[in-house]
Protein backbone atom coordinates (compact mmCIF):
# COMPACT_ATOMS: atom_id res chain seq x y z
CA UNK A 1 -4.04 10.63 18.03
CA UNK A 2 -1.88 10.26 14.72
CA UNK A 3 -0.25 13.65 13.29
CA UNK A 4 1.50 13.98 10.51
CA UNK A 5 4.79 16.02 9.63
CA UNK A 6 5.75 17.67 7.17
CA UNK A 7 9.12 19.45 7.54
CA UNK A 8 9.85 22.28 4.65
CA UNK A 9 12.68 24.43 4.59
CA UNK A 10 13.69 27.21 2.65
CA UNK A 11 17.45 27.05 1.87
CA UNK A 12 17.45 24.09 -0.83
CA UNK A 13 20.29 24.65 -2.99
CA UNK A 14 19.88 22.39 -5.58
CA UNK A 15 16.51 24.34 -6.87
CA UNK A 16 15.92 27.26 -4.72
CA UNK A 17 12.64 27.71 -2.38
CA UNK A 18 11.72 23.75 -4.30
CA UNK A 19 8.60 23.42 -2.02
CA UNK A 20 7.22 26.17 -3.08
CA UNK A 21 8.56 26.14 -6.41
CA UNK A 22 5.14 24.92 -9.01
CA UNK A 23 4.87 21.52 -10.25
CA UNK A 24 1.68 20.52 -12.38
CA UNK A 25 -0.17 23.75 -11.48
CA UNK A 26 0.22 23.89 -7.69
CA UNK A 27 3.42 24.28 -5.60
CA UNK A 28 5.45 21.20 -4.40
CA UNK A 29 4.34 21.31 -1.14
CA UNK A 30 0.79 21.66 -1.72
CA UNK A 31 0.52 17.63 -3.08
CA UNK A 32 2.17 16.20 0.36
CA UNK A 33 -0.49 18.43 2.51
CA UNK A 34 -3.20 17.04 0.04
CA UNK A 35 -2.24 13.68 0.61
CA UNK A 36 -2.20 14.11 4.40
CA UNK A 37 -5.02 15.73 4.43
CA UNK A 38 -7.05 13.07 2.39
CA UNK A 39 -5.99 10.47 4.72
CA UNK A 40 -8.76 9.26 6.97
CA UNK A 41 -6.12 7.56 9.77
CA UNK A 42 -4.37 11.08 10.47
CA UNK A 43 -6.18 13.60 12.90
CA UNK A 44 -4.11 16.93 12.57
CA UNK A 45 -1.26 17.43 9.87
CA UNK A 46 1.51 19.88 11.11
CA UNK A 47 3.60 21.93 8.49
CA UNK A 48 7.07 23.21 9.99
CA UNK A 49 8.92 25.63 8.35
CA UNK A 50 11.31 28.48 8.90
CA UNK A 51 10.61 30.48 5.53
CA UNK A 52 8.15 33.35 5.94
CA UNK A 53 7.71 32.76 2.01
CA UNK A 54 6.97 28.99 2.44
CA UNK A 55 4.68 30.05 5.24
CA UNK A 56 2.68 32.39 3.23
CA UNK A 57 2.42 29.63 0.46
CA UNK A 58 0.85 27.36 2.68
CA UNK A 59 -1.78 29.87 4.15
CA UNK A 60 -2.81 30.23 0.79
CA UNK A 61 -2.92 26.74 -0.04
CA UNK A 62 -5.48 26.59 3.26
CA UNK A 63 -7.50 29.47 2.38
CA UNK A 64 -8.54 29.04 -1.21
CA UNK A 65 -10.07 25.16 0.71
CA UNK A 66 -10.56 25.10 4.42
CA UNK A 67 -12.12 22.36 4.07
CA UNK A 68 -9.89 20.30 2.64
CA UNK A 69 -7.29 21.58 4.15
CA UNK A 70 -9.20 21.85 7.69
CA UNK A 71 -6.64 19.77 9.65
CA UNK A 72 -3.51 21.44 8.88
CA UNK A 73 -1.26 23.55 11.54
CA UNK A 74 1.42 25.69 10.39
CA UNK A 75 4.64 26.01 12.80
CA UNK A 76 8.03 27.33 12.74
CA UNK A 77 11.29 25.10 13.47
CA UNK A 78 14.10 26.46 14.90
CA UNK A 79 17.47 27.30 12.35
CA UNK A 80 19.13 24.68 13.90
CA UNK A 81 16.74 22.22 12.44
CA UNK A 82 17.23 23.62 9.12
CA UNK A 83 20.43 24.07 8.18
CA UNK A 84 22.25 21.89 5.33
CA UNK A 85 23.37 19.55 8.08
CA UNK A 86 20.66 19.11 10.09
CA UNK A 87 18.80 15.57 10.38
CA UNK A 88 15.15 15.60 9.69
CA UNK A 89 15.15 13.79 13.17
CA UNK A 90 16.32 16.82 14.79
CA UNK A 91 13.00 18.57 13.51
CA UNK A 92 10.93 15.67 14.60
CA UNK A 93 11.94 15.42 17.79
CA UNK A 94 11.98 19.14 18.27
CA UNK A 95 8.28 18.60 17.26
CA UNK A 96 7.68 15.59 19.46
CA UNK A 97 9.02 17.19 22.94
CA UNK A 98 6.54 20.27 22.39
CA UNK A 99 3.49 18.28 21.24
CA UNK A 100 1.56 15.60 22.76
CA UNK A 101 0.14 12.41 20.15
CA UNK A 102 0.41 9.33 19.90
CA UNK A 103 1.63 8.24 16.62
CA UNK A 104 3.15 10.30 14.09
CA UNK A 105 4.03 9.77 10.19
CA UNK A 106 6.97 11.71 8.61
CA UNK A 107 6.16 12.93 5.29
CA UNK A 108 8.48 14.38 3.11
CA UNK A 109 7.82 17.05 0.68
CA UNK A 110 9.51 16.00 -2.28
CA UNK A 111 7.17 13.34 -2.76
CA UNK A 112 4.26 14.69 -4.45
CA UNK A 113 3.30 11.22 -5.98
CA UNK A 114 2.00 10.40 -2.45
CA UNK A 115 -1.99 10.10 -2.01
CA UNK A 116 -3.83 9.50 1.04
CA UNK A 117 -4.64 6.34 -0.38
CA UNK A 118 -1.03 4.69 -0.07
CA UNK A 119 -1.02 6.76 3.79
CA UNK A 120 -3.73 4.83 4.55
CA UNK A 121 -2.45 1.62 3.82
CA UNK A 122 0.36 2.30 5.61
CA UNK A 123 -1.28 2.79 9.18
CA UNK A 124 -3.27 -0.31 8.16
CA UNK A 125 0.37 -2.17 8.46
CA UNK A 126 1.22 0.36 11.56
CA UNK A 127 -1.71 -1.25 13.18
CA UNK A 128 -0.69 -5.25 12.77
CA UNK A 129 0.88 -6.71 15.71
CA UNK A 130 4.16 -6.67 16.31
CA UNK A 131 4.64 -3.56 14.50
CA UNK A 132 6.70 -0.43 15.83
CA UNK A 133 7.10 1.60 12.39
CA UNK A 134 6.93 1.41 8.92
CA UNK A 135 8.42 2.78 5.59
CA UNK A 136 6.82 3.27 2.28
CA UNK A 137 9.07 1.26 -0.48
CA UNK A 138 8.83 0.65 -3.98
CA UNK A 139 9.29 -2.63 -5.62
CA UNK A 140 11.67 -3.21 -8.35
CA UNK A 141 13.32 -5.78 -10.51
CA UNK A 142 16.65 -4.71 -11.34
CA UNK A 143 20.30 -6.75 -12.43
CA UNK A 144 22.50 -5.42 -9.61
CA UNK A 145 26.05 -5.19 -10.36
CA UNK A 146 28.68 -4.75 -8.11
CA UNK A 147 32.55 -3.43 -8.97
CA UNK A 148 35.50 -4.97 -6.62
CA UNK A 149 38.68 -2.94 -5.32
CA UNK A 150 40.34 -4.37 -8.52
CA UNK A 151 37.40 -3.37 -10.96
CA UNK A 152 36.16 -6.14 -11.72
CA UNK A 153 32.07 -6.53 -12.13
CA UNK A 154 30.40 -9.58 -11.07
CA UNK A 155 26.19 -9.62 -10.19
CA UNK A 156 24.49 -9.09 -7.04
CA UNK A 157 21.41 -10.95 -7.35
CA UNK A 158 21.26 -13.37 -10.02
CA UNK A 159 23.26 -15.92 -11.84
CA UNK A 160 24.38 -14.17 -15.37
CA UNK A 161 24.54 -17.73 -16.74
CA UNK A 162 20.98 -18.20 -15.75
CA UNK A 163 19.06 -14.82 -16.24
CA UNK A 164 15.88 -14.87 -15.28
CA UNK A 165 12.83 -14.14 -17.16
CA UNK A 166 11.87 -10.72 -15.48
CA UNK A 167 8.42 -11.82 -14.43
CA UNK A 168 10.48 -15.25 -12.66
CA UNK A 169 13.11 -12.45 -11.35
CA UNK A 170 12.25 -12.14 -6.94
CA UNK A 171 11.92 -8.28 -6.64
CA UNK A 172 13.67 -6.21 -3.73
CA UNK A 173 12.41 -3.04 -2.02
CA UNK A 174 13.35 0.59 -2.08
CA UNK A 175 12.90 3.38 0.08
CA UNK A 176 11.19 6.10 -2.00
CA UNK A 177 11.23 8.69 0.91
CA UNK A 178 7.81 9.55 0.94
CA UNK A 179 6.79 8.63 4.58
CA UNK A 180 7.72 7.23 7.73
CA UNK A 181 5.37 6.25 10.56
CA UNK A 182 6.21 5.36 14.33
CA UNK A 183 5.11 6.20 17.68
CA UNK A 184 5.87 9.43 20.21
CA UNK A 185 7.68 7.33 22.40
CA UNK A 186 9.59 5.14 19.96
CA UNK A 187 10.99 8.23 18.50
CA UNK A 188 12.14 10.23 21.43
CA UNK A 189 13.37 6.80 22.67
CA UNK A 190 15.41 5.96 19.90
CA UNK A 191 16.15 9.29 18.36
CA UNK A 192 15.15 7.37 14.59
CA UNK A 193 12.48 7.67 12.77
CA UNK A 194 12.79 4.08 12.30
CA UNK A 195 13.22 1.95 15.43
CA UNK A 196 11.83 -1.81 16.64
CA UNK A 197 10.15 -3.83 14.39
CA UNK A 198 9.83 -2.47 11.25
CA UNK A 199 7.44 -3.29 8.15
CA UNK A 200 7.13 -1.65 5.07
CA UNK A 201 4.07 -0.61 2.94
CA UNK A 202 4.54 -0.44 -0.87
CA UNK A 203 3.91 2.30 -3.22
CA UNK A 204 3.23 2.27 -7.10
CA UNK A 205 6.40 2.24 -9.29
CA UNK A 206 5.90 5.34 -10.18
CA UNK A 207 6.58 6.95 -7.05
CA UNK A 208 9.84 5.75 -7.31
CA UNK A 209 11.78 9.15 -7.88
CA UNK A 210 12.25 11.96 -4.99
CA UNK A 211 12.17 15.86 -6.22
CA UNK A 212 15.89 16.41 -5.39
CA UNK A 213 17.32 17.47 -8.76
CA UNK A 214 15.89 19.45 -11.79
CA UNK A 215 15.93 16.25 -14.11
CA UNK A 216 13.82 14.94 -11.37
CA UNK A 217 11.69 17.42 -11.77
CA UNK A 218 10.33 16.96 -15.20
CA UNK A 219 9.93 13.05 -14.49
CA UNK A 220 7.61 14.04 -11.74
CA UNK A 221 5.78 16.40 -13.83
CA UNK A 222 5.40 13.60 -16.65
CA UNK A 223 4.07 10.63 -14.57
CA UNK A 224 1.42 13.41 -12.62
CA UNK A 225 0.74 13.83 -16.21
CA UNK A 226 -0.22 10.65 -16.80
CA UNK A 227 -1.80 9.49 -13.93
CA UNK A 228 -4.45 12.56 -14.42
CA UNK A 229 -5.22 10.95 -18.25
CA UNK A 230 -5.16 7.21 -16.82
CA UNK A 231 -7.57 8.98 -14.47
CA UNK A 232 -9.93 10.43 -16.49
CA UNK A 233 -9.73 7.52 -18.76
CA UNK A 234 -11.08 5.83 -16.21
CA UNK A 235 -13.75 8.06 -14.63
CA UNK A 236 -15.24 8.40 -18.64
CA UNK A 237 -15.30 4.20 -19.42
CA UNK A 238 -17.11 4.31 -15.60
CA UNK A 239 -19.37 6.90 -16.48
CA UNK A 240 -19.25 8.16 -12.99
CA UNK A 241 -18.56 12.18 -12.03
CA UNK A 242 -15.40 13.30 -11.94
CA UNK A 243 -16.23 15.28 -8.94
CA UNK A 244 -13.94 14.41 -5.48
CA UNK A 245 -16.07 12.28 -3.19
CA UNK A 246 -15.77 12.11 0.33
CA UNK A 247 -18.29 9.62 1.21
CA UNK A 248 -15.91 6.74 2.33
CA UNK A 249 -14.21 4.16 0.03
CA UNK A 250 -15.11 4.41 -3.57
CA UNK A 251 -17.45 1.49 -5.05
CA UNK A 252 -17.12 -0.22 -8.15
CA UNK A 253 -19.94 1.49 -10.49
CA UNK A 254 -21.56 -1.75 -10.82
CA UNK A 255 -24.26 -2.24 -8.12
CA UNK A 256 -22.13 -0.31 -5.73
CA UNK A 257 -19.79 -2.58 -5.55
CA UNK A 258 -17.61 -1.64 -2.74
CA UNK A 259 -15.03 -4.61 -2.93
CA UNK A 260 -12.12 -4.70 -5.63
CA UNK A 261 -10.24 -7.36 -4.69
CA UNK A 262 -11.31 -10.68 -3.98
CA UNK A 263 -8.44 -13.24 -2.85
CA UNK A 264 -8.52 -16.47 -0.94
CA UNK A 265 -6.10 -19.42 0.23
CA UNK A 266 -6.28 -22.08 -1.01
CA UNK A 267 -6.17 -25.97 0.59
CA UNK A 268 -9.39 -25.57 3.01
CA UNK A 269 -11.03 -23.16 1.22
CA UNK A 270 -11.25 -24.08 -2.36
CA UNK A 271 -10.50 -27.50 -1.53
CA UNK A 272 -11.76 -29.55 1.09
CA UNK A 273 -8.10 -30.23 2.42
CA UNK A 274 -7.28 -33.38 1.45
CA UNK A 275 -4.74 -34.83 -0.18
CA UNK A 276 -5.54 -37.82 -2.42
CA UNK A 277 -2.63 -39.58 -4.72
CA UNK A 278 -3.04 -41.66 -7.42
CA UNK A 279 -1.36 -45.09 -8.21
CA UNK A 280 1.81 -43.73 -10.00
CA UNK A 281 1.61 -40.83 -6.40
CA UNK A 282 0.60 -38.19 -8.18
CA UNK A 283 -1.04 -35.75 -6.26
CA UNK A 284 -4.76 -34.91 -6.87
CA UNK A 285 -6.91 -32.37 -5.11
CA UNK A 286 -10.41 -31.64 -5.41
CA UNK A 287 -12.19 -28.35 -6.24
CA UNK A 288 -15.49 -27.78 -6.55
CA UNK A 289 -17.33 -26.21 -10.04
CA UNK A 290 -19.52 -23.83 -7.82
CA UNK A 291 -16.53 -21.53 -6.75
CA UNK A 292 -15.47 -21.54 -10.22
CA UNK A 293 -18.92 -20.02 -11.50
CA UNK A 294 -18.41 -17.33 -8.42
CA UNK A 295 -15.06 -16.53 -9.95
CA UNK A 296 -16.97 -15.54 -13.64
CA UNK A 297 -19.12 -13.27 -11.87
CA UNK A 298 -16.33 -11.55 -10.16
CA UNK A 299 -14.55 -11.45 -13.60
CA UNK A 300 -17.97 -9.98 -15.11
CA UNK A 301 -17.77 -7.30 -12.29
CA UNK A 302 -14.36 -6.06 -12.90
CA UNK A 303 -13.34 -7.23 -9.49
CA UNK A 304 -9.52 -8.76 -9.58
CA UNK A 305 -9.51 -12.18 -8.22
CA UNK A 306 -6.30 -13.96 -6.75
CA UNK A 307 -4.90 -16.71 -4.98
CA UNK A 308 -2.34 -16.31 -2.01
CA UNK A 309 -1.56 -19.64 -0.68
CA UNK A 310 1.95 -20.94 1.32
CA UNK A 311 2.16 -23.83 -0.90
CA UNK A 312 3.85 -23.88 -4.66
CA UNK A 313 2.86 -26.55 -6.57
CA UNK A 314 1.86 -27.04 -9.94
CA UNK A 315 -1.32 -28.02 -9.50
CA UNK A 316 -2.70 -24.81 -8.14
CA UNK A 317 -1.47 -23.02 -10.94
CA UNK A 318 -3.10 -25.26 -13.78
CA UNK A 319 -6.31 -24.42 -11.34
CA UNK A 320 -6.15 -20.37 -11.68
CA UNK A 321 -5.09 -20.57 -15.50
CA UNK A 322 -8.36 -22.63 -15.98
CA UNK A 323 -10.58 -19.96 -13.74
CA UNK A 324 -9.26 -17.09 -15.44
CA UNK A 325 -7.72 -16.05 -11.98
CA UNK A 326 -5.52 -12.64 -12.00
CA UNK A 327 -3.16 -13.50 -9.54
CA UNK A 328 -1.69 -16.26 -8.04
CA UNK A 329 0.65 -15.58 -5.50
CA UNK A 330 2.17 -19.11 -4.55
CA UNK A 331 4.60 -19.67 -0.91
CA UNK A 332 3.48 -16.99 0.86
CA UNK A 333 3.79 -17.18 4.67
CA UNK A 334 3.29 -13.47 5.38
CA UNK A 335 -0.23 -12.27 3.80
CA UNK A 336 -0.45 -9.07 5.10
CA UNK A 337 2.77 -7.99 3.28
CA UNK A 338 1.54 -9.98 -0.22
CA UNK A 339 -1.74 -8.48 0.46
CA UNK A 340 -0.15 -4.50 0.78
CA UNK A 341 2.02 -5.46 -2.43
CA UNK A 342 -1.08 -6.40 -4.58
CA UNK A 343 -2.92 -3.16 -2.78
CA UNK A 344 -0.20 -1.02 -4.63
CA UNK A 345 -0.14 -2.93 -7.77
CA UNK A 346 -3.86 -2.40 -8.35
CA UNK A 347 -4.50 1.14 -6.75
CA UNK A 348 -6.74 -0.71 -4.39
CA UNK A 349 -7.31 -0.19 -0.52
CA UNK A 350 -6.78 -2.89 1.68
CA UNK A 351 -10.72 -1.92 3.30
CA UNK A 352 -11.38 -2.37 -0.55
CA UNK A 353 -10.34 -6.35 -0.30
CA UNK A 354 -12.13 -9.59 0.87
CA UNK A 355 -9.93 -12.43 1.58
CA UNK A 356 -11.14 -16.15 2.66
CA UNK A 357 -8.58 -18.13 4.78
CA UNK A 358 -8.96 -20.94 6.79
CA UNK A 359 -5.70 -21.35 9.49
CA UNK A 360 -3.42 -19.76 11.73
CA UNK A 361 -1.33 -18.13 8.68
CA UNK A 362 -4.87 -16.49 7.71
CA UNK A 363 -5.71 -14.66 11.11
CA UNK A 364 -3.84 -11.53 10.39
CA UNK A 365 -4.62 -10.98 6.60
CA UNK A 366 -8.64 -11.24 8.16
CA UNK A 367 -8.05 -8.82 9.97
CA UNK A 368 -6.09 -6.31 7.51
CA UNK A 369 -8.93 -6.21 5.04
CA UNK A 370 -12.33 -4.82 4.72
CA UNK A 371 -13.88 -8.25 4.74
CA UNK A 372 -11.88 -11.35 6.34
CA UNK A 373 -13.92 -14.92 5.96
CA UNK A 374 -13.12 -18.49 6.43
CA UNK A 375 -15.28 -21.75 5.94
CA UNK A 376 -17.41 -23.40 8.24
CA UNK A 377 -14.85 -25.98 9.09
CA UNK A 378 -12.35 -23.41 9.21
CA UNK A 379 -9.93 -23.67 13.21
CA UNK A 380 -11.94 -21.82 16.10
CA UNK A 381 -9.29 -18.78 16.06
CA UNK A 382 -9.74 -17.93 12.43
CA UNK A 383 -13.38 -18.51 12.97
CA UNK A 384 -12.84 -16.24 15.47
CA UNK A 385 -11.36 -13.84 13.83
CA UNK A 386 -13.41 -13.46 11.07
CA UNK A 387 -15.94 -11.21 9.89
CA UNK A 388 -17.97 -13.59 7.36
CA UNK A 389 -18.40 -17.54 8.45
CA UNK A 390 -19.83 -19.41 5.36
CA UNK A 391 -22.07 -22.12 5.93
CA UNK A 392 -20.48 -24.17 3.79
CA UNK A 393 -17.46 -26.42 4.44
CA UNK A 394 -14.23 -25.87 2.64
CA UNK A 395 -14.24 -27.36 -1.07
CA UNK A 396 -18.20 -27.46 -0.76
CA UNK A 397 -18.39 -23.74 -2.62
CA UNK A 398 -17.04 -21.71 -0.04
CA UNK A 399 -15.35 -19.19 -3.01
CA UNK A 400 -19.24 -18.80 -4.76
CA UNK A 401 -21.32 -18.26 -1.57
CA UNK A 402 -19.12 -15.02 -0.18
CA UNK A 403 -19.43 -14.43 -3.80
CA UNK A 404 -23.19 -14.65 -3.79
CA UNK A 405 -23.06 -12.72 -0.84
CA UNK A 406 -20.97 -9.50 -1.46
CA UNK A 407 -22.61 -9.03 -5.31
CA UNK A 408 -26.29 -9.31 -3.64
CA UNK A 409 -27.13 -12.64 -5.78
């Protein structure tokens, strides 16, 4: 069973009773219970608190939509768990020792950005193998200075001589706070919320700041703002009903549509494989026209189309300029993790993607999205693993018959 909680305490200093406090018509904590709630991974969502006025918020919150609301539990924590100086981990593992569950995500309050979209995702990358807990981060591409004992500033990630074009610049992670999953017994093991092998799951830009200070505060408000107009810009050029569905993934409104992302490697499964080099040793590969006719018709749909291959060459990306391609994400030898990044980029789900791969570096992004599919000729443990075998070979139109397949031609 995964739980989720979501520890709220009433002595903030900074801005007094904040979780309660309203931002964008509903109080703070109300957009964290949403999100948990709206999340299809998480069975029961806990809300500790030791504020009768908090508590009385979030009975309201329940009653004016039990059934949206349906899963949450409201508890008290002890004062020792929420004091100034308390760890959150001291409320967790309060929680922990007097409930049983298997798995359980942290989610912090001052987050109100999150959606149980991005929760999703990130029990999609709780569930790879290998993995003990995750973190939601945000990527960015900052300059990073640093100052010496002397005062003297030199850079922390690039070469001032040689700046980088900010689209060339490699992007770092940062914790935005929002959530934190891991297991029972990792956590009462380890005391962390963090502990073993840990992976992160990306978030939108935007979710970048925390609700700690008042400035904070109106950012929040601003980008909530304008995510509900890029919102219902989008609902009226779809023409669909800007009603909340609960009917499973959304589908594109074309033919319901229920993919949004279509990516695939590359050597094996838009090529044969080969490598052929001319006279002079260049290197030449062959593609086939088929796959790039597939690629239209994804275009036409609205679907974004990408390339995530290990290798960085030239050649592929003189390949996807000529196909229109939206992405091509070029020496990539863990998917899952470009796969989650593109996931946040786009808004999309990662039940929401098809990907086509053809070897061992493959076998975990088939399994991490809706649809995983590899070519004919494709090793026995990705065929294996996937949910779609094409009948065609690698480089014989692999890209145009999943294609055919997912748009009904």
């Amino acid at each position: 069973m995964n739980v989720a909680f979501i520890p709220v305490r009433g002595g903030s200093k900074s801005i007094p009773l904040k979780n309660i406090k309203e931002l964008h018509g509903r109080p703070l904590v109300y957009w964290t219970i949403a999100a948990a709630c709206d999340c299809r991974a998480i069975d029961k969502v806990y809300v500790a608190t030791d504020s009768s006025d908090i508590k009385m918020c979030v009975e309201r919150i329940c009653a004016e939509d039990y059934k949206r609301f349906g899963k949450v539990n409201l508890i008290g924590r002890s004062a020792a768990t929420a004091t100034d100086t308390a760890s959150t981990e001291s409320a967790m593992i309060e929680f922990a020792k007097k409930h049983r569950f298997d798995n359980i995500v942290l989610i912090q309050a001052t987050s109100p950005m999150l959606t149980g979209a991005d929760l999703d995702n990130g029990f999609d990358v709780f569930a790879s193998e290998g993995t003990d807990s995750v973190l939601s981060v945000v990527p960015q591409k900052r300059f990073i200075w640093g100052v010496d004992n002397e005062g003297n500033a030199s850079p922390a990630n690039y070469d001032y001589q040689n700046r980088p074009r900010r689209q060339d610049f490699e992007e770092y992670y940062v914790e935005n706070g929002a959530f934190y999953i891991t297991s029972r017994k990792d956590l009462l093991q380890s005391g962390n919320r963090l502990s073993g092998n840990i992976r992160i799951s990306l978030m939108n830009e935007d979710t970048y700041y925390e609700i700690d200070e008042p400035s904070d505060w109106v950012v929040t408000e601003a980008l909530m703002a304008k995510r509900d107009l890029l919102e219902e810009e989008k609902q009226k050029n779809s023409g669909e009903d800007t009603a909340p569905r609960d009917d499973g993934p959304e589908e594109n409104a074309d033919e319901g549509i229920k993919y949004k992302m279509f990516l695939t490697d590359c050597d094996g499964c838009l090529t044969d494989g080969g490598m052929y080099y001319s006279e002079k040793g260049d290197e030449l590969k062959k593609f086939n026209t088929k796959d790039g006719v597939g690629f239209r018709h994804l275009r036409e749909k609205g679907i974004v189309t990408g390339v995530v291959t290990g290798e960085d060459v030239a050649l592929n990306k003189r390949r996807c300029e000529k196909l229109k391609i939206d992405v091509l994400a070029q020496g990539c030898t863990d998917k899952v993790s470009t796969i989650n990044k593109l996931c946040a980029t786009y808004g999309i789900r990662p039940e929401e993607v098809v990907y086509i791969g053809d070897d061992v570096l493959d076998i975990e992004a088939l399994g991490f999205v809706g649809l995983g599919c590899c070519p004919a000729d494709a090793i026995a443990k990705v065929r294996q693993a996937a949910g779609y075998v094409t009948k065609a070979k690698g480089g014989e139109g692999v890209i145009r018959e999943v294609v055919d397949m997912i748009l009904g031609d």
